[in-house]
Protein backbone atom coordinates (compact mmCIF):
# COMPACT_ATOMS: atom_id res chain seq x y z
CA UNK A 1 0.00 0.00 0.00
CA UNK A 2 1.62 3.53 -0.88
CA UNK A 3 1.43 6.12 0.99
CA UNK A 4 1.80 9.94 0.18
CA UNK A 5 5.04 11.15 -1.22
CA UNK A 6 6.30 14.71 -2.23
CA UNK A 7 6.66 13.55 -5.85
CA UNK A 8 2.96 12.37 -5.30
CA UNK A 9 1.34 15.49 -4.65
CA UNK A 10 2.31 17.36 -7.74
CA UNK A 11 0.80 14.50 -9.88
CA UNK A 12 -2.73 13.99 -8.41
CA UNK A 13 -4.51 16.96 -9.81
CA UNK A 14 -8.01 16.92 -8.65
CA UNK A 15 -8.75 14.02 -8.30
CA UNK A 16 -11.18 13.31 -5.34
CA UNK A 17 -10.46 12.18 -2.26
CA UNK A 18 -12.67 8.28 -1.03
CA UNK A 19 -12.44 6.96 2.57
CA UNK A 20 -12.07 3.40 3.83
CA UNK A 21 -12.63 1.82 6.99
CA UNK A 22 -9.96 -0.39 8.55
CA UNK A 23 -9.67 -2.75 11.22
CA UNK A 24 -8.44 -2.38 14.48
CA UNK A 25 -5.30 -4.83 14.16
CA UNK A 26 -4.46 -2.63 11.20
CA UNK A 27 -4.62 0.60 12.55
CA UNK A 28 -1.47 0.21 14.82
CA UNK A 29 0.95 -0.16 11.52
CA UNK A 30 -0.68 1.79 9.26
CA UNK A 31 -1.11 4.97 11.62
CA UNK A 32 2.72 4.58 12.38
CA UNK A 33 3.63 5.43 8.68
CA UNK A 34 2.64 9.08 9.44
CA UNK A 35 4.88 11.18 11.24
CA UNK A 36 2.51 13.26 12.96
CA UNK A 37 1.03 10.38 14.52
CA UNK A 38 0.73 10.78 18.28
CA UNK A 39 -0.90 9.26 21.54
CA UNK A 40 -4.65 10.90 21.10
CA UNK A 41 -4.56 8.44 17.39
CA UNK A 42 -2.80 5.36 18.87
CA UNK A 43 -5.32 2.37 19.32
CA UNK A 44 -4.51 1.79 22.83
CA UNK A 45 -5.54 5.71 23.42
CA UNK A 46 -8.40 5.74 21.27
CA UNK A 47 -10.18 2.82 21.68
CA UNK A 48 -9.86 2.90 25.74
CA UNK A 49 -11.51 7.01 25.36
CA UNK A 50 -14.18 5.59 23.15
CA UNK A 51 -15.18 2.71 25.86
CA UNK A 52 -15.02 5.14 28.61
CA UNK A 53 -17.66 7.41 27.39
CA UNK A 54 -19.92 4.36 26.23
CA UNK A 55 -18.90 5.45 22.66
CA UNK A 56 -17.44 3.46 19.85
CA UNK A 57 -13.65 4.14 17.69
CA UNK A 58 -13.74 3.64 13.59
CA UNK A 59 -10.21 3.95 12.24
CA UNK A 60 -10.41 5.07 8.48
CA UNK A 61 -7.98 5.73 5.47
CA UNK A 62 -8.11 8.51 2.83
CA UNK A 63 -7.31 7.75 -0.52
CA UNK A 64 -6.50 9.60 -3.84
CA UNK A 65 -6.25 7.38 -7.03
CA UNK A 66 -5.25 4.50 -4.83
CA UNK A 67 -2.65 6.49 -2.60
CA UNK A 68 -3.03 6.93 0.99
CA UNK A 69 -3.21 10.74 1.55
CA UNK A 70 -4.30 10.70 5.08
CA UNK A 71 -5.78 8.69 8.11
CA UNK A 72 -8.03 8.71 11.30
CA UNK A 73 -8.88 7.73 14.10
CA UNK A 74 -12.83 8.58 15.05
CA UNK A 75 -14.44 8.59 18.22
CA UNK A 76 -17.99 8.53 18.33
CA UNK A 77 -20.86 8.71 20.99
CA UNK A 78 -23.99 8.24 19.64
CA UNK A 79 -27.14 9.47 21.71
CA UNK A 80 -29.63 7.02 23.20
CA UNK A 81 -32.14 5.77 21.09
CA UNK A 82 -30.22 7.20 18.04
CA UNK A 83 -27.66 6.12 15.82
CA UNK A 84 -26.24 10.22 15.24
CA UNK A 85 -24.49 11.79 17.83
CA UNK A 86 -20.88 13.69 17.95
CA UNK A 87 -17.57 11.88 16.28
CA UNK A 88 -14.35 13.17 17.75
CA UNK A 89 -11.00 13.30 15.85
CA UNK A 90 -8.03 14.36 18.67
CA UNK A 91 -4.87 15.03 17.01
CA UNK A 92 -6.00 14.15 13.44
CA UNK A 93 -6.77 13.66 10.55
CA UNK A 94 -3.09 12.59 9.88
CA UNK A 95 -1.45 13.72 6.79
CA UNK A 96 1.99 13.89 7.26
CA UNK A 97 3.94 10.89 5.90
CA UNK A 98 7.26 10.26 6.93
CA UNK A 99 10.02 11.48 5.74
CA UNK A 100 7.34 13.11 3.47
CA UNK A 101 5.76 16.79 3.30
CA UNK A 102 2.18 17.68 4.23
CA UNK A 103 -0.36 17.80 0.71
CA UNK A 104 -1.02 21.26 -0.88
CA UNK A 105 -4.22 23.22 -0.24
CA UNK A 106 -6.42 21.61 -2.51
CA UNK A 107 -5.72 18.22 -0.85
CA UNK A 108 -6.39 18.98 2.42
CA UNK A 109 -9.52 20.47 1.43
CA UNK A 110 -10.81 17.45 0.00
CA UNK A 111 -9.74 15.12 2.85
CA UNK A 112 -11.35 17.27 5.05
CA UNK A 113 -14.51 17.65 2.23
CA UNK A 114 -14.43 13.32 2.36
CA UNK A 115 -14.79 12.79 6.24
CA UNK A 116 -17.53 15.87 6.29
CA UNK A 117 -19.17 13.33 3.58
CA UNK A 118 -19.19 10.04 5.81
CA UNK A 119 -19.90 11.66 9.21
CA UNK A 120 -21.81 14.75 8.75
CA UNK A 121 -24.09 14.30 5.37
CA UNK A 122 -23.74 10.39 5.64
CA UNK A 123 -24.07 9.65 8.87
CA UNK A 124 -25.42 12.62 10.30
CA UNK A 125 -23.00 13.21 13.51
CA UNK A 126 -21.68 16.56 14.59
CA UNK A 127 -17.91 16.11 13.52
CA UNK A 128 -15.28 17.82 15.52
CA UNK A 129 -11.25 17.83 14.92
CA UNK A 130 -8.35 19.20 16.48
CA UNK A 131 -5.10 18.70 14.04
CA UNK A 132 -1.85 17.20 15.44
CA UNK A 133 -0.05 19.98 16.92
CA UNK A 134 3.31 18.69 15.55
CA UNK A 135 1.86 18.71 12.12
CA UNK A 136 2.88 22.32 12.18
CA UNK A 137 0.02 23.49 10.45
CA UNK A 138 -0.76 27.24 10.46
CA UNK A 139 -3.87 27.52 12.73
CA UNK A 140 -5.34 30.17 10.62
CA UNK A 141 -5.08 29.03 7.14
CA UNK A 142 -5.83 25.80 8.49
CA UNK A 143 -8.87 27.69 9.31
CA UNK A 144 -9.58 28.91 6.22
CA UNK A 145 -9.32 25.57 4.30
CA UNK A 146 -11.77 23.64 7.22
CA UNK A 147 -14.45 26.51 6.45
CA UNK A 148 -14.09 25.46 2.67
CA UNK A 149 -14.92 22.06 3.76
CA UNK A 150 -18.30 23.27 6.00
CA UNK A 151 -15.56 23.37 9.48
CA UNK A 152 -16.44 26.54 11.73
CA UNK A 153 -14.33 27.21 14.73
CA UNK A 154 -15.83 25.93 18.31
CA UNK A 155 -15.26 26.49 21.79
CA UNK A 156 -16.77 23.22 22.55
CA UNK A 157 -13.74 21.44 22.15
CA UNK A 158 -10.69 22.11 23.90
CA UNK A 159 -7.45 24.22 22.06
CA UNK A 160 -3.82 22.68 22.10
CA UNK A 161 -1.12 24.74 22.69
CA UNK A 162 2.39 23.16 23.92
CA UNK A 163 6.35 23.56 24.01
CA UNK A 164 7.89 20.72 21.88
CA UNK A 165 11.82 19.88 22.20
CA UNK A 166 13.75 18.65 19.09
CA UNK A 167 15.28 16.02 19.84
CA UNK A 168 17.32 16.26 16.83
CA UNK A 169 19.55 18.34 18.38
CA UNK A 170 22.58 17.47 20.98
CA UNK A 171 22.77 17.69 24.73
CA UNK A 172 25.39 20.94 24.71
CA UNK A 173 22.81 22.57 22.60
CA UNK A 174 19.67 21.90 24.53
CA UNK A 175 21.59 23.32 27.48
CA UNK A 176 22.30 26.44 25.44
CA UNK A 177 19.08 27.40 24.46
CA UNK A 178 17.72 27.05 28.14
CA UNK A 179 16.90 30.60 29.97
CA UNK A 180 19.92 31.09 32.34
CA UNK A 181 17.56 30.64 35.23
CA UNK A 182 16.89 27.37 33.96
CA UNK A 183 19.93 26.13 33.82
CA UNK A 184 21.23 27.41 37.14
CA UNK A 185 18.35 25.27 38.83
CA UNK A 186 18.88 22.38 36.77
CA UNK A 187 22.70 22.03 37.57
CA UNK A 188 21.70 22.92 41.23
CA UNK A 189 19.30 19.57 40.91
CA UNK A 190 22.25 17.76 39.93
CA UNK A 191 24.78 18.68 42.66
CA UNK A 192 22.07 18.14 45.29
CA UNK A 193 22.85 14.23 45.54
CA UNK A 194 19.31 13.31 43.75
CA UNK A 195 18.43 9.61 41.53
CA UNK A 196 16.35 9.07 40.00
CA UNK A 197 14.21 5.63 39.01
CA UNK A 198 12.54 4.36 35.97
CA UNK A 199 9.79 1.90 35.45
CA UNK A 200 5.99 1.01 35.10
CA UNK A 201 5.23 -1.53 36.80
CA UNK A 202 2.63 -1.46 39.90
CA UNK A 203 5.37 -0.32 42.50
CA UNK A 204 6.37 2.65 40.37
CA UNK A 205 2.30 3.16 39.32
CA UNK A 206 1.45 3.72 43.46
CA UNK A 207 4.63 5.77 44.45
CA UNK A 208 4.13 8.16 41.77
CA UNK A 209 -0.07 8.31 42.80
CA UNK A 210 0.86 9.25 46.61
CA UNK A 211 2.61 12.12 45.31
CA UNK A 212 0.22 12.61 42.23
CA UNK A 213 -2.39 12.50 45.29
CA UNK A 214 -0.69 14.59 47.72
CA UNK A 215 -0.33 17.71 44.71
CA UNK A 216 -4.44 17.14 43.94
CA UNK A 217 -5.15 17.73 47.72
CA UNK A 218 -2.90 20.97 48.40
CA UNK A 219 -4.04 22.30 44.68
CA UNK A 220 -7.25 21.37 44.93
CA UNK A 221 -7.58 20.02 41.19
CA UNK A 222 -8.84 17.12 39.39
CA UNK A 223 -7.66 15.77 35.76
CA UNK A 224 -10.05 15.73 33.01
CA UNK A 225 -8.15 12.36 32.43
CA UNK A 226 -6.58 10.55 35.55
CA UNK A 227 -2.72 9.06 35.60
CA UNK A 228 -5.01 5.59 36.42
CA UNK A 229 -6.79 5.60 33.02
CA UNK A 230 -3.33 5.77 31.48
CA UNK A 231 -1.38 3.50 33.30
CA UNK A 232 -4.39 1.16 32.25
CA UNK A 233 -3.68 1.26 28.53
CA UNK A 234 -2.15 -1.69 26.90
CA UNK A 235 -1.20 -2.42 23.20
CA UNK A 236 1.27 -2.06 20.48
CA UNK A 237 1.63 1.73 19.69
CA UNK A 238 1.45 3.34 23.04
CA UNK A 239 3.74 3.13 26.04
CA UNK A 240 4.19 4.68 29.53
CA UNK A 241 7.01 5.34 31.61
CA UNK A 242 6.90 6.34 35.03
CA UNK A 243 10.40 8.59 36.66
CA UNK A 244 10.76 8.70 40.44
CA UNK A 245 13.05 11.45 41.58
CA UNK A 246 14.35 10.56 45.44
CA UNK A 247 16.98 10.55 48.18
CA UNK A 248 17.81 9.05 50.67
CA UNK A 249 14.40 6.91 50.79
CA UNK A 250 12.70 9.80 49.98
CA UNK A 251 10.10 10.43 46.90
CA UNK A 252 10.88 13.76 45.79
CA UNK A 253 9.40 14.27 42.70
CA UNK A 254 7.68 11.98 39.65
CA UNK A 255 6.94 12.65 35.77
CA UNK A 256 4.68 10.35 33.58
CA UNK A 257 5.86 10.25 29.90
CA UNK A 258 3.48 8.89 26.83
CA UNK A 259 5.43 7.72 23.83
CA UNK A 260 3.52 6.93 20.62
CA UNK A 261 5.30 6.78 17.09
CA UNK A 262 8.56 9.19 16.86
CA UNK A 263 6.88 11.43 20.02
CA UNK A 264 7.10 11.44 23.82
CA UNK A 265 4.65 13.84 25.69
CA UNK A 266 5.37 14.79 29.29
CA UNK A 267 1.29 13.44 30.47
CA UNK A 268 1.52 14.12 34.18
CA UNK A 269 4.06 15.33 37.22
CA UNK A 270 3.70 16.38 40.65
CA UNK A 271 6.62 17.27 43.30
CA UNK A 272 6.68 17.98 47.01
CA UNK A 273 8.18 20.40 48.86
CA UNK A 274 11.17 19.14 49.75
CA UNK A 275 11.21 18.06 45.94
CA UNK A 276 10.62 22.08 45.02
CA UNK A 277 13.61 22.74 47.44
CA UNK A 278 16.29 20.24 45.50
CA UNK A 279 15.34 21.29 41.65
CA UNK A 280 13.61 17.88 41.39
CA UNK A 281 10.77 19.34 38.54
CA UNK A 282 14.15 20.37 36.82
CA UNK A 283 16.12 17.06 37.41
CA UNK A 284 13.02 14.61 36.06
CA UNK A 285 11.91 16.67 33.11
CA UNK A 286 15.84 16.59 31.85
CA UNK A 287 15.70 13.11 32.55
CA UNK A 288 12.46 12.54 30.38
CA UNK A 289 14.26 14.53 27.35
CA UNK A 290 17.80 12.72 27.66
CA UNK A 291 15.51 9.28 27.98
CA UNK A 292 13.43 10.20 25.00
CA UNK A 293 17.19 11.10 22.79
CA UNK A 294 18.40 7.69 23.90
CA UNK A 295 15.45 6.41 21.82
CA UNK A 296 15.84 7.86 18.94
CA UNK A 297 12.55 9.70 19.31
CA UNK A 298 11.84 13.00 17.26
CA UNK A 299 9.92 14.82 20.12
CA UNK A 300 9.61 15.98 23.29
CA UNK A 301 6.32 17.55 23.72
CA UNK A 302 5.95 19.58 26.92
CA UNK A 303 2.00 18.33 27.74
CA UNK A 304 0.08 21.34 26.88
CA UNK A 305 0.74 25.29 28.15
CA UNK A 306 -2.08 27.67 29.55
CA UNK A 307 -0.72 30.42 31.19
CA UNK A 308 -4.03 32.02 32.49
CA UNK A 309 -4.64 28.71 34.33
CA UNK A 310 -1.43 27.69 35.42
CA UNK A 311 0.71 30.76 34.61
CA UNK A 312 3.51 28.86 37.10
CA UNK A 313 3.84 25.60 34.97
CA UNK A 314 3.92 27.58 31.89
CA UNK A 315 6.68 29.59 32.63
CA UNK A 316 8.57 26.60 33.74
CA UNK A 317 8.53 25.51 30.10
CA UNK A 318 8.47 28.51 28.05
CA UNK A 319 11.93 29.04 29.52
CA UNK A 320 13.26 26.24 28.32
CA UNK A 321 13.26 28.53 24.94
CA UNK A 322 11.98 25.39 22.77
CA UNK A 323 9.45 25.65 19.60
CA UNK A 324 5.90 27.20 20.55
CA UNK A 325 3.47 24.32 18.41
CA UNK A 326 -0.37 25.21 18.61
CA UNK A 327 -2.81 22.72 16.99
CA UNK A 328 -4.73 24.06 14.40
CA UNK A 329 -8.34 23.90 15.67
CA UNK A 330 -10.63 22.97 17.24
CA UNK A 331 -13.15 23.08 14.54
CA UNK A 332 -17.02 21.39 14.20
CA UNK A 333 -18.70 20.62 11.36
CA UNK A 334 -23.14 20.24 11.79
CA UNK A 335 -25.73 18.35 10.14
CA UNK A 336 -28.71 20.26 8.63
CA UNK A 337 -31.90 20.12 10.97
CA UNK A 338 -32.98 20.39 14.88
CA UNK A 339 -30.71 17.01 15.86
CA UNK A 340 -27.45 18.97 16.04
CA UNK A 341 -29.29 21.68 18.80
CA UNK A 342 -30.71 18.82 20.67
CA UNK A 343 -27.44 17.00 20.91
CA UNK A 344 -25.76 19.87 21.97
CA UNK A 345 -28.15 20.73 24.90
CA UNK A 346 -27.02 17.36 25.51
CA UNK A 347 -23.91 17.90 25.86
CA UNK A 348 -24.13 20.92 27.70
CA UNK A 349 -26.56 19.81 30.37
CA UNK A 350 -24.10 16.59 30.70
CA UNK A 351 -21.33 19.24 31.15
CA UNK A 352 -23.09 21.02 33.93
CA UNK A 353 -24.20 18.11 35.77
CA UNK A 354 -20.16 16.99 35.67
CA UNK A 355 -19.39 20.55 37.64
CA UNK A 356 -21.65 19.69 40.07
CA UNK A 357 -20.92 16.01 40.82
């Protein structure tokens, strides 16, 4: 089966873009041929979000003239009594091959003009997508092309901004590009006599949740998605490691890393105060980047950055002085008719009733 080259693109014309549904033991391989494929795509991710919710996960392929042009991974919860209700695509639709170059304009439209076709006119679902952040797609003219397609913008769906370290590049010149602060408190973490420990089995799983615990209580916050519902996952394009920061018997510190295709994503941390005190935060995420080089992995993404809700944690990693990445989207495409308002006072009353519980 081919998949999209550079050469490719500038032969297909206009051709128009058809979609096919694959299996689940395909998915895995196929996916992994794209090198924007991350964790929110993976099968072990996807399917495991889709059970949660009491939804269902459809993996499909995009093809032009019998080329693979891009690929997705859908999740969709229908509503009760119905067979329409919203399809989800996190981090997708892939589209950029490896070692290849994303499609022009044209093609993008029609991939996205092809899953508007199954899902929204076809099917009848409200369709949302956020595109892979390390796609780096340019949010607004990725914009501009979805609203070709029927895609409007949405708040209903949450927006994906990050810090993403290229691994590419050697350990004297990731030290370089640190803020001086930085780097004063990271080589003060590694004078201060800390080790650190790396695993995932069920030892490592309930050290890192008494200090995971212990950060929820003093912060008062609650995941969306719990360290628990990762640590769960299990297949053949996902993995988790867990690092333990500690001395002398003591738990300092502890990161959770996702890897999935050529990308490892920094999915949880917490640190106590005695951790704060030695650097730890500083020690573990250098550890997670000089883990992820030893690999042979592309990137390092940082987990997300909000400054007006944690304006701490996002300064911690804008100083590393790394490359900004914002997903293009989140966008929503609607059938015609009263379903899509009755869904989405669904969803909102759902939403509401999650505040209060």
């Amino acid at each position: 089966m081919e998949i999209l080259d550079t050469d490719a693109v500038l032969n297909m014309g206009n051709a128009s873009v058809t979609l096919r549904f694959v299996s689940n033991a395909e998915w895995p391989e196929l996916a992994g041929r794209f090198q924007d494929f991350s964790f929110e795509q993976s099968l072990s991710y996807s399917a495991a979000a889709a059970a949660q919710i009491g939804g269902k996960v459809r993996f499909v392929l995009l093809e032009q003239e019998g080329t693979v042009v891009a690929a997705a991974s859908i999740r969709i919860k229908t509503v009760p009594g119905f067979r329409r209700g919203i399809a989800w695509i996190a981090s997708g639709p892939l589209m950029l091959p490896s070692g290849g170059a994303l499609p022009g304009d044209d093609l993008q439209f029609e991939i996205l003009n092809a899953l508007h076709r199954q899902f929204v006119t076809k099917e009848g679902h409200i369709l949302r997508l956020r595109f892979p952040a390390l796609a780096f797609h340019e949010p607004g003219h990725m914009a501009q092309i979805a609203a070709r397609a029927g895609f409007q913008p949405t708040s209903r769906a949450r927006v994906y901004r990050s810090i993403a370290i290229d691994l590419g590049l050697d350990e004297d010149a990731l030290m370089k590009q640190l803020n001086g602060k930085w780097r004063t408190d990271l080589r003060y973490a590694f004078k201060s006599g800390i080790s650190m420990e790396k695993g995932n089995n069920l030892d490592m799983t309930a050290r890192f949740m008494v200090l995971f615990e212990e950060i929820q209580s003093a912060k008062n916050f609650r995941p969306d998605i719990s360290p628990e519902f990762h640590f769960a996952l299990s297949g053949p394009d996902f993995r988790h490691d867990i690092l333990i920061a500690s001395k002398d018997g003591q738990d300092l510190g502890g990161v959770v890393i996702g890897t999935c295709g050529n990308t490892a994503v920094y999915l949880f941390g917490a640190t106590s105060d005695a951790g704060r005190r030695l650097r730890a935060g500083y020690f573990l995420t250098w550890s997670g980047i000089s883990l992820s080089r030893e690999r042979g992995l592309d990137w390092y993404d940082l987990g997300g950055v909000d400054a007006a809700a944690n304006p701490s944690v996002a300064r911690f990693k804008q100083r590393m002085n790394a490359i900004s990445i914002e997903a293009a989207g989140p966008f929503e495409a609607r059938p015609g008719g009263i379903f899509p308002k009755f869904v989405l006072g669904l969803e909102a009353l759902r939403a509401r009733l999650k505040e209060k519980g």
